[in-house]
C-alpha atoms as a PDB file:
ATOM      1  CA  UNK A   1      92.543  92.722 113.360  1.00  0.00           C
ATOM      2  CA  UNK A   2      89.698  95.352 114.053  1.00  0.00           C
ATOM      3  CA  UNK A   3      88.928  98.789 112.622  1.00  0.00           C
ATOM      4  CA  UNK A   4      90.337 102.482 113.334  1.00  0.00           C
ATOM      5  CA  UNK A   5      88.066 102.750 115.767  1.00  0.00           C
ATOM      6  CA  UNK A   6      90.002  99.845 117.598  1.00  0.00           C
ATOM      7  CA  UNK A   7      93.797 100.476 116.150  1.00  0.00           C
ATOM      8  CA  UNK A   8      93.808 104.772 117.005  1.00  0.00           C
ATOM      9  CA  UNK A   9      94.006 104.491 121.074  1.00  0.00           C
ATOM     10  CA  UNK A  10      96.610 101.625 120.079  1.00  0.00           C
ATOM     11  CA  UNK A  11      98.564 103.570 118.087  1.00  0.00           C
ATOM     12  CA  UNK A  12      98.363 106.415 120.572  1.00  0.00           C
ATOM     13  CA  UNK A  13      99.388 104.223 123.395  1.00  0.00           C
ATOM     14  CA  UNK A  14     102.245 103.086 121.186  1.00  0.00           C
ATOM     15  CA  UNK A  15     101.280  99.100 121.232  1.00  0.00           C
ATOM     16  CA  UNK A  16     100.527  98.749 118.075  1.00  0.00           C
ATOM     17  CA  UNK A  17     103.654  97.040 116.407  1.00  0.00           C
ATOM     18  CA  UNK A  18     102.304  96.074 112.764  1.00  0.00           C
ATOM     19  CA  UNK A  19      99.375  97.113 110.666  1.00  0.00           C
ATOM     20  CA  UNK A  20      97.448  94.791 108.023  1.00  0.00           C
ATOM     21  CA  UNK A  21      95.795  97.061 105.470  1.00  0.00           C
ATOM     22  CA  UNK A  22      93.680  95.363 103.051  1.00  0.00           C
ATOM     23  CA  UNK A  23      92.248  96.918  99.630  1.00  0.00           C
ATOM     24  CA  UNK A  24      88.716  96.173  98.430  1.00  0.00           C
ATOM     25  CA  UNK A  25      88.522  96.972  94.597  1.00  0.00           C
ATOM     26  CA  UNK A  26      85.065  98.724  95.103  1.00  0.00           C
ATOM     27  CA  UNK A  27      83.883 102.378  94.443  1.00  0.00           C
ATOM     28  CA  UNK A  28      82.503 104.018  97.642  1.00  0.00           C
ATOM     29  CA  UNK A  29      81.558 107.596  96.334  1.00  0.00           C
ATOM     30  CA  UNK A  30      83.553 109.991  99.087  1.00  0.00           C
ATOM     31  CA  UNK A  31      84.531 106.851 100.729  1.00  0.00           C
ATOM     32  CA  UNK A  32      85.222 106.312 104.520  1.00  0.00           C
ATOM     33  CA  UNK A  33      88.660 107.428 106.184  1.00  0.00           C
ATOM     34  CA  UNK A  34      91.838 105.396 107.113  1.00  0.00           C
ATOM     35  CA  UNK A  35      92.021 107.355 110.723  1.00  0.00           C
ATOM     36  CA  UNK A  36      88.989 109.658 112.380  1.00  0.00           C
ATOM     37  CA  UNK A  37      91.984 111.552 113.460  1.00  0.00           C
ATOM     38  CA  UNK A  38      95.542 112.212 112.363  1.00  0.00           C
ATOM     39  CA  UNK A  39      98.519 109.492 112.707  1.00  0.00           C
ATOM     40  CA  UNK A  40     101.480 109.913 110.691  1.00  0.00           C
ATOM     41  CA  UNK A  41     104.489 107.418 111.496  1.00  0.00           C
ATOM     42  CA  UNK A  42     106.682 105.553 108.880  1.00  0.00           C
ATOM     43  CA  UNK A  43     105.969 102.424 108.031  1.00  0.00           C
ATOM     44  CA  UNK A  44     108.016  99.663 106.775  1.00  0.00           C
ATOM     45  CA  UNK A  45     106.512  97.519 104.329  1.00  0.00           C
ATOM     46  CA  UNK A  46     107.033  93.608 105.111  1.00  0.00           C
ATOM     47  CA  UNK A  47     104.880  91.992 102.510  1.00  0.00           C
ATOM     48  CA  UNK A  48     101.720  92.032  99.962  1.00  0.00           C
ATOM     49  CA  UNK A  49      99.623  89.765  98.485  1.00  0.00           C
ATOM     50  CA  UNK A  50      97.133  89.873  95.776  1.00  0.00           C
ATOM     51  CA  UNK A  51      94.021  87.979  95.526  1.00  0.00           C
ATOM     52  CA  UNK A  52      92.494  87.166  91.595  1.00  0.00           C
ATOM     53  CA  UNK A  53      89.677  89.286  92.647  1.00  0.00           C
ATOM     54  CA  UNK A  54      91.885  92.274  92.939  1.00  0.00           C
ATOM     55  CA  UNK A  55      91.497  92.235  96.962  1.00  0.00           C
ATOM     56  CA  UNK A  56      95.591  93.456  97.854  1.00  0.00           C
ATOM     57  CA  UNK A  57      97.074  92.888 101.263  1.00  0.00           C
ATOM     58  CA  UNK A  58      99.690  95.428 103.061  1.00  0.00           C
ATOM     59  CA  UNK A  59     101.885  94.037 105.656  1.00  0.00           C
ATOM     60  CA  UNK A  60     103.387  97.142 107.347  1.00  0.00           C
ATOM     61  CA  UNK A  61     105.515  97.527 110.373  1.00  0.00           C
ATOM     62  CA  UNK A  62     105.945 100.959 112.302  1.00  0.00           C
ATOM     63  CA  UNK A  63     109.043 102.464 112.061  1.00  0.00           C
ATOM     64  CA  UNK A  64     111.018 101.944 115.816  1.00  0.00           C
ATOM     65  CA  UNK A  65     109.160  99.181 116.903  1.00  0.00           C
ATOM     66  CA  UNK A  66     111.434  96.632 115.786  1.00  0.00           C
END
């Protein structure tokens, strides 16, 4: 787990296998960006899971890496 800041050299490097994206039902104004810089692979979703609070999980895996 960690962060774009952690996941984008990852992702560059190609070692990044699966991604975990979870939604926080808050409003943030402008709000913060996914990725400081641009990443576009296809993903493959594996699994969600929804909290009562309205907190959502994504269970993705990149396309290729299976």
């Amino acid at each position: 787990m960690g962060g774009s800041t952690l996941a984008a050299p990852l992702l560059d490097a190609e070692l990044v296998d699966e991604l975990m994206l979870f939604v926080v039902p808050r409003l943030l104004g402008a709000g913060i960006p996914l990725w400081r810089q641009g990443h576009s692979r296809p993903l493959k979703l594996l699994r969600t899971h929804a909290w009562p609070d309205g907190m959502v999980l994504l269970h993705y895996q990149i396309a290729g890496s299976e």
